[in-house]
C-alpha atoms as a PDB file:
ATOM      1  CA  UNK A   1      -2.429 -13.152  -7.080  1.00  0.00           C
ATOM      2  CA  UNK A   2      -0.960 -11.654  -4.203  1.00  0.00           C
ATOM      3  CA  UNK A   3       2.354 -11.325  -2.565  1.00  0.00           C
ATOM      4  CA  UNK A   4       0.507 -12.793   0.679  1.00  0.00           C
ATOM      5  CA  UNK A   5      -1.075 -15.417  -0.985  1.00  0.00           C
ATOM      6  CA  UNK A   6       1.939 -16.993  -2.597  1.00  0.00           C
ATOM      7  CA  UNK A   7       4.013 -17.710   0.648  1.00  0.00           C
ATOM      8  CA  UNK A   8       3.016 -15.892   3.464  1.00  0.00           C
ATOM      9  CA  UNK A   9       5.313 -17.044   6.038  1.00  0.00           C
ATOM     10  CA  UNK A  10       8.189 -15.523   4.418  1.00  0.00           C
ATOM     11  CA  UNK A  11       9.278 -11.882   3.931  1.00  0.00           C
ATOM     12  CA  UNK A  12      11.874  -9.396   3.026  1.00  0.00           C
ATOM     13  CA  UNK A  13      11.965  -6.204   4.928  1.00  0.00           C
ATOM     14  CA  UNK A  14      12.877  -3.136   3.576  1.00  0.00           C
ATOM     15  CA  UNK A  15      13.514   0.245   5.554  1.00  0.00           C
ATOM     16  CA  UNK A  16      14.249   3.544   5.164  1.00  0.00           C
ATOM     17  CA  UNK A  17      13.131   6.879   6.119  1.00  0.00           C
ATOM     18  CA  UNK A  18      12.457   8.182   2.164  1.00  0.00           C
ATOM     19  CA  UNK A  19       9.616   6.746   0.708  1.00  0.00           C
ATOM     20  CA  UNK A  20      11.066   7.163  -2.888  1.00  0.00           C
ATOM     21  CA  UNK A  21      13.831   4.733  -1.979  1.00  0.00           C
ATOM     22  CA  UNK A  22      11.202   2.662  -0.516  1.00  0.00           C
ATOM     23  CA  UNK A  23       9.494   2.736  -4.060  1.00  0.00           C
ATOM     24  CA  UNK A  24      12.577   1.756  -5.804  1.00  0.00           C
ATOM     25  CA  UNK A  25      13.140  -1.175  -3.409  1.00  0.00           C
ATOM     26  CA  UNK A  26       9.833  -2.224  -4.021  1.00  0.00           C
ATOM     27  CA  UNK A  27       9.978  -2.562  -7.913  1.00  0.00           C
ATOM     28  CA  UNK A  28      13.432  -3.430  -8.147  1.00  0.00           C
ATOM     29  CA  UNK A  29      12.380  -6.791  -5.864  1.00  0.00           C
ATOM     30  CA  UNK A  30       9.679  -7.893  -6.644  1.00  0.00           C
ATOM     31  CA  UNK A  31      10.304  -7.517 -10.290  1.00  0.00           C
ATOM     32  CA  UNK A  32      13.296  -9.447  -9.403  1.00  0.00           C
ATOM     33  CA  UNK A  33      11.923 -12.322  -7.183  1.00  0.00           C
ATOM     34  CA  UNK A  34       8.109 -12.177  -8.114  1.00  0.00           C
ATOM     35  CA  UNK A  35       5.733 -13.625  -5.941  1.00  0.00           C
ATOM     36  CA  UNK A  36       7.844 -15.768  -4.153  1.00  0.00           C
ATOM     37  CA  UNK A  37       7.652 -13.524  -0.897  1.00  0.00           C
ATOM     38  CA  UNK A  38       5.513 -11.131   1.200  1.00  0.00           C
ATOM     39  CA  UNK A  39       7.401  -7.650   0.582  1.00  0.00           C
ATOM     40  CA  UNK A  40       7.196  -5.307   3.891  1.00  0.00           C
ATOM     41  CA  UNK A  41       8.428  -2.182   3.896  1.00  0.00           C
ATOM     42  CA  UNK A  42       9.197   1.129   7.274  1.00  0.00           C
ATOM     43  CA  UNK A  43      10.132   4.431   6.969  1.00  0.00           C
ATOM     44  CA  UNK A  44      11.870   4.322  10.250  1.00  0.00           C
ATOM     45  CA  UNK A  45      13.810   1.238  12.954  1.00  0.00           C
ATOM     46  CA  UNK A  46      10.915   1.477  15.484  1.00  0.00           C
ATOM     47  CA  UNK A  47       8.159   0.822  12.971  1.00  0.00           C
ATOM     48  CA  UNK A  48      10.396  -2.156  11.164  1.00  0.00           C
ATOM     49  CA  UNK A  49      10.997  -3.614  14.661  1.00  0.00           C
ATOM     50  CA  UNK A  50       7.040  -3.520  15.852  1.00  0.00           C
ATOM     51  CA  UNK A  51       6.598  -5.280  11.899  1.00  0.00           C
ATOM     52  CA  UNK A  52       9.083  -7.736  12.736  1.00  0.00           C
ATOM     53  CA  UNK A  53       7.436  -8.944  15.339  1.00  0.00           C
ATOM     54  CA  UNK A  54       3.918  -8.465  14.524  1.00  0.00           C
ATOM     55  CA  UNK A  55       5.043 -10.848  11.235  1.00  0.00           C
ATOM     56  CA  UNK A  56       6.667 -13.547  13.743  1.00  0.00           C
ATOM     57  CA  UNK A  57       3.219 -13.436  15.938  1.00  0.00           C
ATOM     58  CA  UNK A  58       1.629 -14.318  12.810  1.00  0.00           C
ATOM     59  CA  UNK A  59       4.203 -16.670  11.673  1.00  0.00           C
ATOM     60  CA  UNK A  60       5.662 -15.245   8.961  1.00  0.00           C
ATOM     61  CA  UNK A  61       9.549 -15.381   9.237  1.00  0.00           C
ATOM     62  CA  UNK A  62      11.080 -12.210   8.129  1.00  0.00           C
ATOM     63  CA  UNK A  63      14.091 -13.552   6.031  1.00  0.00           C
ATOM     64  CA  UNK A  64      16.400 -10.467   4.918  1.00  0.00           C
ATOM     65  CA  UNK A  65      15.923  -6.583   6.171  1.00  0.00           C
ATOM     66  CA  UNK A  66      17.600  -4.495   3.751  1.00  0.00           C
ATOM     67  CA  UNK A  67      17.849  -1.355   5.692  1.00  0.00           C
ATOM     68  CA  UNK A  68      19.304   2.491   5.143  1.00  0.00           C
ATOM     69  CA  UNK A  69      21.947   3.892   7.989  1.00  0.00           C
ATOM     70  CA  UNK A  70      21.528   7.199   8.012  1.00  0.00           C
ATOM     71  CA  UNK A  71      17.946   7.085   9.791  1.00  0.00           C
ATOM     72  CA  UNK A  72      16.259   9.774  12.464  1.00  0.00           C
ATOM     73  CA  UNK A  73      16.259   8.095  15.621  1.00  0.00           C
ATOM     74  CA  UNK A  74      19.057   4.991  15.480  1.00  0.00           C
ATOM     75  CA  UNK A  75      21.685   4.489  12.831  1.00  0.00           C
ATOM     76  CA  UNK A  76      21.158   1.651  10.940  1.00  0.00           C
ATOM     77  CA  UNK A  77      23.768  -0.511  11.761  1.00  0.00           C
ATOM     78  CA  UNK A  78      22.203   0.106  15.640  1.00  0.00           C
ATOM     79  CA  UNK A  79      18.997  -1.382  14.471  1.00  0.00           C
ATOM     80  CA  UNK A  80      20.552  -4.453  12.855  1.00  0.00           C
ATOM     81  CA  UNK A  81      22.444  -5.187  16.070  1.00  0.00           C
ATOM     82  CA  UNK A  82      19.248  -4.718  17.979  1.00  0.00           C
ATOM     83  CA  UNK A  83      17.650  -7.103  15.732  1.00  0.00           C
ATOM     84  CA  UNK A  84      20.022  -9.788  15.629  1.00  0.00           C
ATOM     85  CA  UNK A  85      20.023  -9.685  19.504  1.00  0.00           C
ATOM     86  CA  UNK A  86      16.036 -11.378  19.247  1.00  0.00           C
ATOM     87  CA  UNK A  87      16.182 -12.017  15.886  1.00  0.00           C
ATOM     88  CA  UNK A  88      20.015 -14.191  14.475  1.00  0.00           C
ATOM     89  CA  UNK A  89      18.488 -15.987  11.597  1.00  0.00           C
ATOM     90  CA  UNK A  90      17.549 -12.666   9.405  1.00  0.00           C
ATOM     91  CA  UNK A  91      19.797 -11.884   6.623  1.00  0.00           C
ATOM     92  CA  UNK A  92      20.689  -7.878   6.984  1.00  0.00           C
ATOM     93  CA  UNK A  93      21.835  -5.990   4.428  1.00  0.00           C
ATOM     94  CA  UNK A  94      22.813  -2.509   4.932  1.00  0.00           C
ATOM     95  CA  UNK A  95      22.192   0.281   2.259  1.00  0.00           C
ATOM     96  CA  UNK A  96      23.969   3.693   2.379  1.00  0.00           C
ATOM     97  CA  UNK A  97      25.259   6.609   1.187  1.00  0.00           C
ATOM     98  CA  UNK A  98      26.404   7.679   4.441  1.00  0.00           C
ATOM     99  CA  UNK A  99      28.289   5.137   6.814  1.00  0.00           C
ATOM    100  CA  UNK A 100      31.469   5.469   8.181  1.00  0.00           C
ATOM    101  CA  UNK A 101      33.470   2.326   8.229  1.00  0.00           C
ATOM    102  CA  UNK A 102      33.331   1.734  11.706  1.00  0.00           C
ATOM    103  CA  UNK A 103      29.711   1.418  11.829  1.00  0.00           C
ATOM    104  CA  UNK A 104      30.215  -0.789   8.679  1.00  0.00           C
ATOM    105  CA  UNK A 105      32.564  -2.781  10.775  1.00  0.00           C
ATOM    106  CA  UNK A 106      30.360  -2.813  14.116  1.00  0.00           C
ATOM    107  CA  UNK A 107      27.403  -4.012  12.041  1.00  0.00           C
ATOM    108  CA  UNK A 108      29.543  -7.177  10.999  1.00  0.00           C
ATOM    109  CA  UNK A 109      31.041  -8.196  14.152  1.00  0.00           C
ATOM    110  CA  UNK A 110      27.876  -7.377  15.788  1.00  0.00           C
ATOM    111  CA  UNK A 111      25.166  -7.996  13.511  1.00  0.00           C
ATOM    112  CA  UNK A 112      26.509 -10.550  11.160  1.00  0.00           C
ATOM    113  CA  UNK A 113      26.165  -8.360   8.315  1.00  0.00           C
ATOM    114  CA  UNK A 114      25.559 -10.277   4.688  1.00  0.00           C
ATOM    115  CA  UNK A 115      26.351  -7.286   2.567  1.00  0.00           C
ATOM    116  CA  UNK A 116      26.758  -3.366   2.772  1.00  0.00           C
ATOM    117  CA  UNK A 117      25.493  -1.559  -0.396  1.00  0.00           C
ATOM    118  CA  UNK A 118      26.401   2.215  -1.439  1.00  0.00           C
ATOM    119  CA  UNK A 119      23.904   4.006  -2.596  1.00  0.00           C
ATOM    120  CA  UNK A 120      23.213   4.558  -5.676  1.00  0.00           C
ATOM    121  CA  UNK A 121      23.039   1.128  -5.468  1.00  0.00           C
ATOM    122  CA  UNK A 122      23.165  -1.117  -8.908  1.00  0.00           C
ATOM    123  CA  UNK A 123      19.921  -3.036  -8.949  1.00  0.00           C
ATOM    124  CA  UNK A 124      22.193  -6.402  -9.749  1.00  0.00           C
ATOM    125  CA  UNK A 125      23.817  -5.877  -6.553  1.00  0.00           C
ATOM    126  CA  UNK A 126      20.905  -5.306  -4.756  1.00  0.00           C
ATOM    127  CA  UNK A 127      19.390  -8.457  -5.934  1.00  0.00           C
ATOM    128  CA  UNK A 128      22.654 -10.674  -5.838  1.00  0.00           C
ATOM    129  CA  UNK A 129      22.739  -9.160  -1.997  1.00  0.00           C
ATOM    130  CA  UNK A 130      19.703 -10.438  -1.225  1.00  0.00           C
ATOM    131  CA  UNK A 131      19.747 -13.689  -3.391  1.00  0.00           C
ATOM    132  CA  UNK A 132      22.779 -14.797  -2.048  1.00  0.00           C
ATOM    133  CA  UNK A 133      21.464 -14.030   1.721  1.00  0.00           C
ATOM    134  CA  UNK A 134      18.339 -16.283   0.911  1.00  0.00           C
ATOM    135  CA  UNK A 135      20.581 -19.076   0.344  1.00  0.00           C
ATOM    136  CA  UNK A 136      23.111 -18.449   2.827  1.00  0.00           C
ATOM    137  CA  UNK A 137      19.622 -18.308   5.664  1.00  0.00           C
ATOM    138  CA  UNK A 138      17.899 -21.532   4.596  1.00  0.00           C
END
């Protein structure tokens, strides 16, 4: 059985521009939450946004991005506040190694962060990040 299959109009987004991180994310989920969600996944804030709203033209609400900062093009906490401007209801969580706390800081006032992790993240906070932002959206 597929992600799709199981609930297709709802996902978690993940993004960021190393694939091997990308591949963690993906395990570390899924293994976590199972089949309960579609899993999506961009290497950089322009593909995630086009995603986003390809998803919501198909009706499938993206529920939590967990996204890097440190990303070519726009920082992280940039695209957050980008998409909480068309898109308040997503959970974001921001994962770095990198941010300053200013951009930490801008992300909450602006982007209603949930939760900034560090990387290397602990798998328990990842999932407790995104657990807790699951409840806190519905």
């Amino acid at each position: 059985m597929t992600d799709h299959a199981s609930h297709p109009d709802r996902a978690i987004l993940c993004v960021d521009d190393e694939k091997m991180i990308l591949d963690a994310l993906k395990v570390q989920i899924s293994r976590a939450l199972g089949d309960r969600y579609l899993y999506e996944f961009a290497e950089n804030a322009d593909e995630a946004m086009e995603l986003i709203e390809d998803l919501a033209n198909d009706g499938v609400q993206v529920l939590v991005i967990v996204s890097d900062w440190l990303m070519p093009g726009i920082r992280g906490d940039e695209f957050l506040i980008a998409v909480h401007r068309k898109f308040p209801r997503i959970v974001k969580v921001l994962l770095t190694g990198q941010a300053d706390a200013a951009a930490i800081d801008r992300a909450r006032a602006e982007a209603a962060l949930h939760r900034c992790i560090h990387k290397p993240w602990n798998e328990s906070d990842l999932i407790e990040a995104i657990t807790s932002g699951l409840e806190d959206g519905t």
